[in-house]
PDB file of N, CA and C in Angstrom:
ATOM      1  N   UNK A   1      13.290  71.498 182.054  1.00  0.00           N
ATOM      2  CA  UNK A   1      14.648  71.038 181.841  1.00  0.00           C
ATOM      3  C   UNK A   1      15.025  71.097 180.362  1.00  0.00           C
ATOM      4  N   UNK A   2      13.830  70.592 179.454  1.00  0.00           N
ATOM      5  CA  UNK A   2      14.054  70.367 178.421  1.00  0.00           C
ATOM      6  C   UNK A   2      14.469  72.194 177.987  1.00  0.00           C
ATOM      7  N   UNK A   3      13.697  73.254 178.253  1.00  0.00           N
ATOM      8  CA  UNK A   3      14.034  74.484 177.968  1.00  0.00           C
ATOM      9  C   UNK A   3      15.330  74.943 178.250  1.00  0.00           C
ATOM     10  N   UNK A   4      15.892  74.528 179.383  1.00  0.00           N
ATOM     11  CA  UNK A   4      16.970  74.992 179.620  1.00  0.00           C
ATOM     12  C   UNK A   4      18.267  74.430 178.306  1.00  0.00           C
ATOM     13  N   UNK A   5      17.776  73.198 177.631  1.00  0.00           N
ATOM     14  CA  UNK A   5      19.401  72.801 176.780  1.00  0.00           C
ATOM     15  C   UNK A   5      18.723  73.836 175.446  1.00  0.00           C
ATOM     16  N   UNK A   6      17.829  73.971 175.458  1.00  0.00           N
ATOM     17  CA  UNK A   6      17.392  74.549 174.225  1.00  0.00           C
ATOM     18  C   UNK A   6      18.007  76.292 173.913  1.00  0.00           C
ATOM     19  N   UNK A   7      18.145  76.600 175.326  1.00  0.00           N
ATOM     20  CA  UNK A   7      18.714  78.200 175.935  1.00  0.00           C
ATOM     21  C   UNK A   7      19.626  77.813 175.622  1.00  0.00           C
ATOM     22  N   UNK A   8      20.441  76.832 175.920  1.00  0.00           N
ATOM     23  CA  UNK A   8      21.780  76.997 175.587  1.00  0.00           C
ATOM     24  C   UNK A   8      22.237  76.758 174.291  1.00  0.00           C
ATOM     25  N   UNK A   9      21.769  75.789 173.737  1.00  0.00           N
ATOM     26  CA  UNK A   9      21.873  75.491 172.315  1.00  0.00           C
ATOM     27  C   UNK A   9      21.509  76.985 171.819  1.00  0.00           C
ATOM     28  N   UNK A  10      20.643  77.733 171.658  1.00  0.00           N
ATOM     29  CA  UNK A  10      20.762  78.791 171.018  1.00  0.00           C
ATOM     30  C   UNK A  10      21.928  79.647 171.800  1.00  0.00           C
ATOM     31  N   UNK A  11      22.221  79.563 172.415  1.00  0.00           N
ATOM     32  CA  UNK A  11      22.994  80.779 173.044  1.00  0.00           C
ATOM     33  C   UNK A  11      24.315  80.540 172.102  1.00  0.00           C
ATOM     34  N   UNK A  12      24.406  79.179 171.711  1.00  0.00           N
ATOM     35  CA  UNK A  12      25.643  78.224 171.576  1.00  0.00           C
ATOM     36  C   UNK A  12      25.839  79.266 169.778  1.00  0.00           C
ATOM     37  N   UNK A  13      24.095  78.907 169.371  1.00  0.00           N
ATOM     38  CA  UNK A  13      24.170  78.970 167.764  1.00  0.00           C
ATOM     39  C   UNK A  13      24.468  80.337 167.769  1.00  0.00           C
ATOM     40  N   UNK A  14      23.996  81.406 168.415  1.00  0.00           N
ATOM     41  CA  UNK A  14      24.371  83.120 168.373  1.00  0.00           C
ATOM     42  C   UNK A  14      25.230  83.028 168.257  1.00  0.00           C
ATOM     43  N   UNK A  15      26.207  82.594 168.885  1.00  0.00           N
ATOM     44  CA  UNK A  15      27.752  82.846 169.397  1.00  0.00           C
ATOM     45  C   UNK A  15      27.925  82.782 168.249  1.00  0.00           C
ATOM     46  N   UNK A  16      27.810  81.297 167.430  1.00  0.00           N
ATOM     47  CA  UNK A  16      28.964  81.022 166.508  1.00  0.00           C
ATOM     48  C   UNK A  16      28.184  82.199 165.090  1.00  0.00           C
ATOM     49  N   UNK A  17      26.727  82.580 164.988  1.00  0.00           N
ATOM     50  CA  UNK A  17      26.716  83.103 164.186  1.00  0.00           C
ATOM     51  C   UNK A  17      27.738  84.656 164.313  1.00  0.00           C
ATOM     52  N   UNK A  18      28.003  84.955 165.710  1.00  0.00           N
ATOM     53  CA  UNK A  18      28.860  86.311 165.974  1.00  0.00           C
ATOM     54  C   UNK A  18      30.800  86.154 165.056  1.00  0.00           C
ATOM     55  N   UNK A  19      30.757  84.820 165.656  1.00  0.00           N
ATOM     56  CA  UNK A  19      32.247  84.352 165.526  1.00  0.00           C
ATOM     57  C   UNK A  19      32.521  84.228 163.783  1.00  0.00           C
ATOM     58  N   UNK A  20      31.410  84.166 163.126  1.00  0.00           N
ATOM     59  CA  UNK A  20      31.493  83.679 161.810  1.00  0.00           C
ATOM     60  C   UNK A  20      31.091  85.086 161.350  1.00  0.00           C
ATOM     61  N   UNK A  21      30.590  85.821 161.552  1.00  0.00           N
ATOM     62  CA  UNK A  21      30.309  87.087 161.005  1.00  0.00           C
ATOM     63  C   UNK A  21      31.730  88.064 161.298  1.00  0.00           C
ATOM     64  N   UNK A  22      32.391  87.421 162.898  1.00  0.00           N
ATOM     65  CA  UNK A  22      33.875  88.545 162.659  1.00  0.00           C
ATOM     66  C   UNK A  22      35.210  87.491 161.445  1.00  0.00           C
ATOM     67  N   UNK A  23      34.763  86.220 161.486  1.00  0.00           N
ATOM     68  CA  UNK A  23      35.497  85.583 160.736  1.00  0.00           C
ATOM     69  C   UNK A  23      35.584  86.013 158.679  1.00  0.00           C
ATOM     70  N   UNK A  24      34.212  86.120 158.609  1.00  0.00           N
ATOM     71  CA  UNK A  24      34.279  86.322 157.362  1.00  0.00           C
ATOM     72  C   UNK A  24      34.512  88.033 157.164  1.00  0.00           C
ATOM     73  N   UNK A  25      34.226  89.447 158.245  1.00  0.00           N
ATOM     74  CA  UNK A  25      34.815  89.977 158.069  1.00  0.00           C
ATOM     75  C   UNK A  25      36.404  90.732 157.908  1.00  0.00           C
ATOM     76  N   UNK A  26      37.206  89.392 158.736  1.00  0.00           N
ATOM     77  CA  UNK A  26      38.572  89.466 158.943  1.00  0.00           C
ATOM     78  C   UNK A  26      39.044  88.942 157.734  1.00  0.00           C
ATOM     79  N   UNK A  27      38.408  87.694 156.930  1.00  0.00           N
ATOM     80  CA  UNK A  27      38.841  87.316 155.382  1.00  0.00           C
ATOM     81  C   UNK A  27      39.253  88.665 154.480  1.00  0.00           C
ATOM     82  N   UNK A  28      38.537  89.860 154.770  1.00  0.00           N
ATOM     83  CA  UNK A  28      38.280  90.775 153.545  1.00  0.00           C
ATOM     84  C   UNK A  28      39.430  92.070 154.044  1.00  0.00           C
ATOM     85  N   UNK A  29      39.811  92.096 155.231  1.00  0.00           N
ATOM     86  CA  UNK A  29      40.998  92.924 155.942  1.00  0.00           C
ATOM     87  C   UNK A  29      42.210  92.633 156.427  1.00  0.00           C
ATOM     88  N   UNK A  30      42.218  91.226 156.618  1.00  0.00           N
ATOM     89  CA  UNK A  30      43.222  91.100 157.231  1.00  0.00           C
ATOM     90  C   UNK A  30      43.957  89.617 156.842  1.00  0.00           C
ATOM     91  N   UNK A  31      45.456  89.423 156.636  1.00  0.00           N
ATOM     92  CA  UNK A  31      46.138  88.744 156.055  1.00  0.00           C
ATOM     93  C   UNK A  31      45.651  87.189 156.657  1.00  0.00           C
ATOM     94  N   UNK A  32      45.548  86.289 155.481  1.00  0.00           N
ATOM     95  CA  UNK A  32      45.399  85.002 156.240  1.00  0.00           C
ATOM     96  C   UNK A  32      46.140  84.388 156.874  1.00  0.00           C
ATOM     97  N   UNK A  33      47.103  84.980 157.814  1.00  0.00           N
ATOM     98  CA  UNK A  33      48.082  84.559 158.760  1.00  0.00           C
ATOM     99  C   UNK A  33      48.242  85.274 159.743  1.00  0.00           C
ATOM    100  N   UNK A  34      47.066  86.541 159.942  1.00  0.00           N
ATOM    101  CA  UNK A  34      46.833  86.965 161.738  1.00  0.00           C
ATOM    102  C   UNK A  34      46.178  85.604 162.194  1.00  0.00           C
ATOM    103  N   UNK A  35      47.233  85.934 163.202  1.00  0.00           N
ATOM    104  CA  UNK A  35      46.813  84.819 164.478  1.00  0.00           C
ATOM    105  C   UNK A  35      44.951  84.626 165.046  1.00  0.00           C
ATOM    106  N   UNK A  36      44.420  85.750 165.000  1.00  0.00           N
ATOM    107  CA  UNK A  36      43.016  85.554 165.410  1.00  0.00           C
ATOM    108  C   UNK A  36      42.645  85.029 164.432  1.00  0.00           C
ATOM    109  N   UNK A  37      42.858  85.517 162.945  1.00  0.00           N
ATOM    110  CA  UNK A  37      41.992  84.583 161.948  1.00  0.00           C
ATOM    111  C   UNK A  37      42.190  83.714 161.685  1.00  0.00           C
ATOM    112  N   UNK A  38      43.298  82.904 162.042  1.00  0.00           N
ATOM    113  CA  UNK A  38      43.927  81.939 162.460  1.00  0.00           C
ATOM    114  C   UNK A  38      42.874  81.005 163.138  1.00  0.00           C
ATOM    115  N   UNK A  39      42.740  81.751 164.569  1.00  0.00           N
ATOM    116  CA  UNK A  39      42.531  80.567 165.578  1.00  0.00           C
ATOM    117  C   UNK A  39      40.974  80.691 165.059  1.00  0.00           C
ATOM    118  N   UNK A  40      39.865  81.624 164.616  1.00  0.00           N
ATOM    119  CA  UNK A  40      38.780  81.757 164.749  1.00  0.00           C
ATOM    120  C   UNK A  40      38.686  80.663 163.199  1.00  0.00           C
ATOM    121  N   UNK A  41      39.677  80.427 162.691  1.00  0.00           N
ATOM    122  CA  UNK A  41      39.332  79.789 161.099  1.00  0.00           C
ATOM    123  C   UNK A  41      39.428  78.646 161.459  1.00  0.00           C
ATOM    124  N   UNK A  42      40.196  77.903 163.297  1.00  0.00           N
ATOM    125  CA  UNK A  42      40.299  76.736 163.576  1.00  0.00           C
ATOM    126  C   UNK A  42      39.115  76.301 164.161  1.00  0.00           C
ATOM    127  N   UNK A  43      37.983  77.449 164.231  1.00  0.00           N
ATOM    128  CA  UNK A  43      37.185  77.066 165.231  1.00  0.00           C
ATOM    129  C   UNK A  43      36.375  76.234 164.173  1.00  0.00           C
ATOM    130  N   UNK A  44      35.911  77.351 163.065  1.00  0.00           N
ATOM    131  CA  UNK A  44      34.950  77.261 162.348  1.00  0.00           C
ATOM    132  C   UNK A  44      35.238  76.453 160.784  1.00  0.00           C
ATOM    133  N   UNK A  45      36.595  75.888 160.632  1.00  0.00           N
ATOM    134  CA  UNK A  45      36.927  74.866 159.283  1.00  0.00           C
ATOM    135  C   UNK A  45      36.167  73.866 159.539  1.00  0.00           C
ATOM    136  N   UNK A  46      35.555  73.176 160.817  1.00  0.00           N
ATOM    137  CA  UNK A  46      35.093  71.796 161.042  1.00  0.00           C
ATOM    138  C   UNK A  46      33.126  71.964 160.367  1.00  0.00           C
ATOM    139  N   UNK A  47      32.945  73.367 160.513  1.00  0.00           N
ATOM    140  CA  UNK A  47      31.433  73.143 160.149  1.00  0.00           C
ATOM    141  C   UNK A  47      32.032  73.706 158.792  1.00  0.00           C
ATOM    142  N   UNK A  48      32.762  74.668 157.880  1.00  0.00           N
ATOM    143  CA  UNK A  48      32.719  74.819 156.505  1.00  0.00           C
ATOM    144  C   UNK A  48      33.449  74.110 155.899  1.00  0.00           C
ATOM    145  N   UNK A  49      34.081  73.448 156.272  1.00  0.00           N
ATOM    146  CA  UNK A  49      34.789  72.566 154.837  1.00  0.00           C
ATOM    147  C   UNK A  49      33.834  71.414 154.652  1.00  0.00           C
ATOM    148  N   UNK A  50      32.978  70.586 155.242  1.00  0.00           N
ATOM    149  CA  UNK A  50      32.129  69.842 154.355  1.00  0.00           C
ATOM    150  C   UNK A  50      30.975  70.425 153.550  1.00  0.00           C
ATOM    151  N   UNK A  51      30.629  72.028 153.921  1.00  0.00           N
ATOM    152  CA  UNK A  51      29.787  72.458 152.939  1.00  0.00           C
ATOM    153  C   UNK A  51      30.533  72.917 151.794  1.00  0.00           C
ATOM    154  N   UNK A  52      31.674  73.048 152.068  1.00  0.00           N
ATOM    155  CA  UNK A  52      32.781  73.950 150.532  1.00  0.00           C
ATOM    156  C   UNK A  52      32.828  72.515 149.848  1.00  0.00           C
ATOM    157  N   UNK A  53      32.865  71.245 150.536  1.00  0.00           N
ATOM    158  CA  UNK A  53      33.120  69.801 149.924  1.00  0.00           C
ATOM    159  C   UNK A  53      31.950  69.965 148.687  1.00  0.00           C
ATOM    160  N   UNK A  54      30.647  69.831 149.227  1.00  0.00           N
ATOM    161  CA  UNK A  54      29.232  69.562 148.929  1.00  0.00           C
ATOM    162  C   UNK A  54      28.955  70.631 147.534  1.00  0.00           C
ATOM    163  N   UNK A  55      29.499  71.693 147.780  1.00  0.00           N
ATOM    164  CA  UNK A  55      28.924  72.697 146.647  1.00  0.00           C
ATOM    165  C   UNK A  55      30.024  72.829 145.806  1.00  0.00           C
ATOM    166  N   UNK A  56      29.277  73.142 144.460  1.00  0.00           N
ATOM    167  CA  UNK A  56      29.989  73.477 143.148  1.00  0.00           C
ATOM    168  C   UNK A  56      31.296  74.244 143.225  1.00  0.00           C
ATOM    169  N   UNK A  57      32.652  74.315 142.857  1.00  0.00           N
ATOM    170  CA  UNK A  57      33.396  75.567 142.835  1.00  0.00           C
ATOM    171  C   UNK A  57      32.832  76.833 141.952  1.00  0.00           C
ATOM    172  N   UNK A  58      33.043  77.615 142.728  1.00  0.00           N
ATOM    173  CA  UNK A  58      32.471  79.248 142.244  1.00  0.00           C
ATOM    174  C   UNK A  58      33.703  80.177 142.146  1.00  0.00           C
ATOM    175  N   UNK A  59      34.830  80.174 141.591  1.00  0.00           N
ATOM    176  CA  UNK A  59      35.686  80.669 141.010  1.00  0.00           C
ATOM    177  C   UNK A  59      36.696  80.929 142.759  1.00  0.00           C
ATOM    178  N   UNK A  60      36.471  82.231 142.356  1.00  0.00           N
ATOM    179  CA  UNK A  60      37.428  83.291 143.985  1.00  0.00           C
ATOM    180  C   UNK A  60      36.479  83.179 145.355  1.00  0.00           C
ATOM    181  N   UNK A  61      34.923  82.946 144.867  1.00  0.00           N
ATOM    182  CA  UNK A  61      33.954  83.266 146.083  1.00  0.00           C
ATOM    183  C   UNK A  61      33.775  82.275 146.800  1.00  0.00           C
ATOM    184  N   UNK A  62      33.773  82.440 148.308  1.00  0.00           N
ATOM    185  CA  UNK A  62      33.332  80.903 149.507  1.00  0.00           C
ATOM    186  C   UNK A  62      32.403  81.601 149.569  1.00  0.00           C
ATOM    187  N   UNK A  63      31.296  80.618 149.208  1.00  0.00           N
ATOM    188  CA  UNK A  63      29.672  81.094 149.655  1.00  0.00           C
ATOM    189  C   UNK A  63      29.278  80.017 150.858  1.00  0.00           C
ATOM    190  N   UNK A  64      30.631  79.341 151.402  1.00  0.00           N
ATOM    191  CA  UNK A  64      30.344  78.246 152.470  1.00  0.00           C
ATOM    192  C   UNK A  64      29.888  79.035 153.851  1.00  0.00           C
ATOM    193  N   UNK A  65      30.259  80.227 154.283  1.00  0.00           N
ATOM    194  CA  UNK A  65      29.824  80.869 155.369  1.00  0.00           C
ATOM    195  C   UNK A  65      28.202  81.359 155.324  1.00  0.00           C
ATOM    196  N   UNK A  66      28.157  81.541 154.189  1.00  0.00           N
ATOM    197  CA  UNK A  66      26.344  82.186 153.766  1.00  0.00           C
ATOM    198  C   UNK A  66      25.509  80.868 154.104  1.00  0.00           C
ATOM    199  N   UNK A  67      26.153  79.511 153.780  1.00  0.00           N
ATOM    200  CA  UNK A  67      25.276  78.454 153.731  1.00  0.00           C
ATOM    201  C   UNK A  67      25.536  77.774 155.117  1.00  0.00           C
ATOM    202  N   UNK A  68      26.524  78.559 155.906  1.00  0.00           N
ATOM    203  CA  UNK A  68      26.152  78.118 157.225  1.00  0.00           C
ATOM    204  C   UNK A  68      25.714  78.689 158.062  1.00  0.00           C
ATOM    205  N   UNK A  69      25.517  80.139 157.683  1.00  0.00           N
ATOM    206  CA  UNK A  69      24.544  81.438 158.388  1.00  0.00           C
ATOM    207  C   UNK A  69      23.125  81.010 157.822  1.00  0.00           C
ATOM    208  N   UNK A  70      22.334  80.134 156.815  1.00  0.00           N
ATOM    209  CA  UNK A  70      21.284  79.797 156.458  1.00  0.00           C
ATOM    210  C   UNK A  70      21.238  78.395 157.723  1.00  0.00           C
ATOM    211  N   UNK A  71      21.724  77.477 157.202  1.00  0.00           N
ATOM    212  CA  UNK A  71      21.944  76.669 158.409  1.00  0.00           C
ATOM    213  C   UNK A  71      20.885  76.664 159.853  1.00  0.00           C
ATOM    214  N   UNK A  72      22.488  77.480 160.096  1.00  0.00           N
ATOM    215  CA  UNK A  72      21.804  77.956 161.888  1.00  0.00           C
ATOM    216  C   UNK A  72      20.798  79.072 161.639  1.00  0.00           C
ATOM    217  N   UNK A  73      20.189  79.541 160.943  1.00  0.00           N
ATOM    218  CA  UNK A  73      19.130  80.600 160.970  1.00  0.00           C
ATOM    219  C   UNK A  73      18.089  78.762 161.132  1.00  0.00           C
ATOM    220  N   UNK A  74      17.987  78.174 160.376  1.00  0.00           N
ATOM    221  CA  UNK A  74      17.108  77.166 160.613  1.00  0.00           C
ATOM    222  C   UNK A  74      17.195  76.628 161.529  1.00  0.00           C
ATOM    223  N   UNK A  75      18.078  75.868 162.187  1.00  0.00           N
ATOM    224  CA  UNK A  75      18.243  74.946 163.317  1.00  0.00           C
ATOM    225  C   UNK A  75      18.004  76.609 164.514  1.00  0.00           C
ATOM    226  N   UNK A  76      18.314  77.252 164.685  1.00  0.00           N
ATOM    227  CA  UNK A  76      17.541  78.339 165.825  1.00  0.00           C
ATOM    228  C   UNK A  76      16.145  78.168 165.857  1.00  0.00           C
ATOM    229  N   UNK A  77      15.482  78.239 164.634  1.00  0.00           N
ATOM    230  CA  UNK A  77      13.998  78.727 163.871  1.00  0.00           C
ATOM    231  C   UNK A  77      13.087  77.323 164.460  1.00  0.00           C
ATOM    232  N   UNK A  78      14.049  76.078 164.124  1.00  0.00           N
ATOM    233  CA  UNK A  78      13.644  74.816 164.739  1.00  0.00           C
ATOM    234  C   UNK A  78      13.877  74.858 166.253  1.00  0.00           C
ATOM    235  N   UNK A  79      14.860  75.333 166.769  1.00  0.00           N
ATOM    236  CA  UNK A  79      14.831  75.478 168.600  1.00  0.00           C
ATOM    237  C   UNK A  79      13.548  76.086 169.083  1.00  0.00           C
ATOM    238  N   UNK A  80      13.179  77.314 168.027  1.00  0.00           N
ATOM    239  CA  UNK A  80      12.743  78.287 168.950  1.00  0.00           C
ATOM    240  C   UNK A  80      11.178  77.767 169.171  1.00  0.00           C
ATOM    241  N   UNK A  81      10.617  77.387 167.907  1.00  0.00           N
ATOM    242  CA  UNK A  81       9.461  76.789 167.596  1.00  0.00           C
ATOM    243  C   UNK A  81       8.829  75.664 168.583  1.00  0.00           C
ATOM    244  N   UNK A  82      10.212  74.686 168.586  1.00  0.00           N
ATOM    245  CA  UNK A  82       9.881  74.053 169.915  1.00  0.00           C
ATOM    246  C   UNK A  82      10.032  74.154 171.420  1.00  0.00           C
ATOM    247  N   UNK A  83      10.223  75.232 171.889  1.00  0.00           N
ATOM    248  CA  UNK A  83       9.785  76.395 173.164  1.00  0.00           C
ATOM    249  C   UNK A  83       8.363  76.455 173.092  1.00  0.00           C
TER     250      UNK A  83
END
């Protein structure tokens, strides 16, 4: 049983690492007022704005997506370990 929330919890963390990888590539193409980057920036403001809170300002660069792709690389690394 216990395996099964653990499947999902990772299935959960892929996703969002997918959703955050088309998010930060839509930052660099496309206007911050398409509607998808829009809704995908509503998904994902709740996990980066307390890490953009936490870290230093770095001029033009959000390095808040890198530190939440480190993140979930750990909390997976911790799922998987305990399988």
């Amino acid at each position: 049983m216990s395996e099964f929330f653990i499947m999902v919890a990772l299935i959960v963390i892929r996703t969002m690492d997918v959703v955050l990888l088309i998010y930060v590539l839509m930052s660099w193409f496309t206007s911050p007022y398409h509607p998808f980057r829009q809704g995908l920036g509503r998904i994902l403001e709740p996990f980066l704005a307390p890490i953009r809170n936490m870290m230093p300002q770095s001029g033009m660069m959000d390095f808040s997506p890198i530190v939440l792709f480190i993140i979930l690389f750990i909390i997976e690394s911790l799922l998987i370990s305990l399988m």
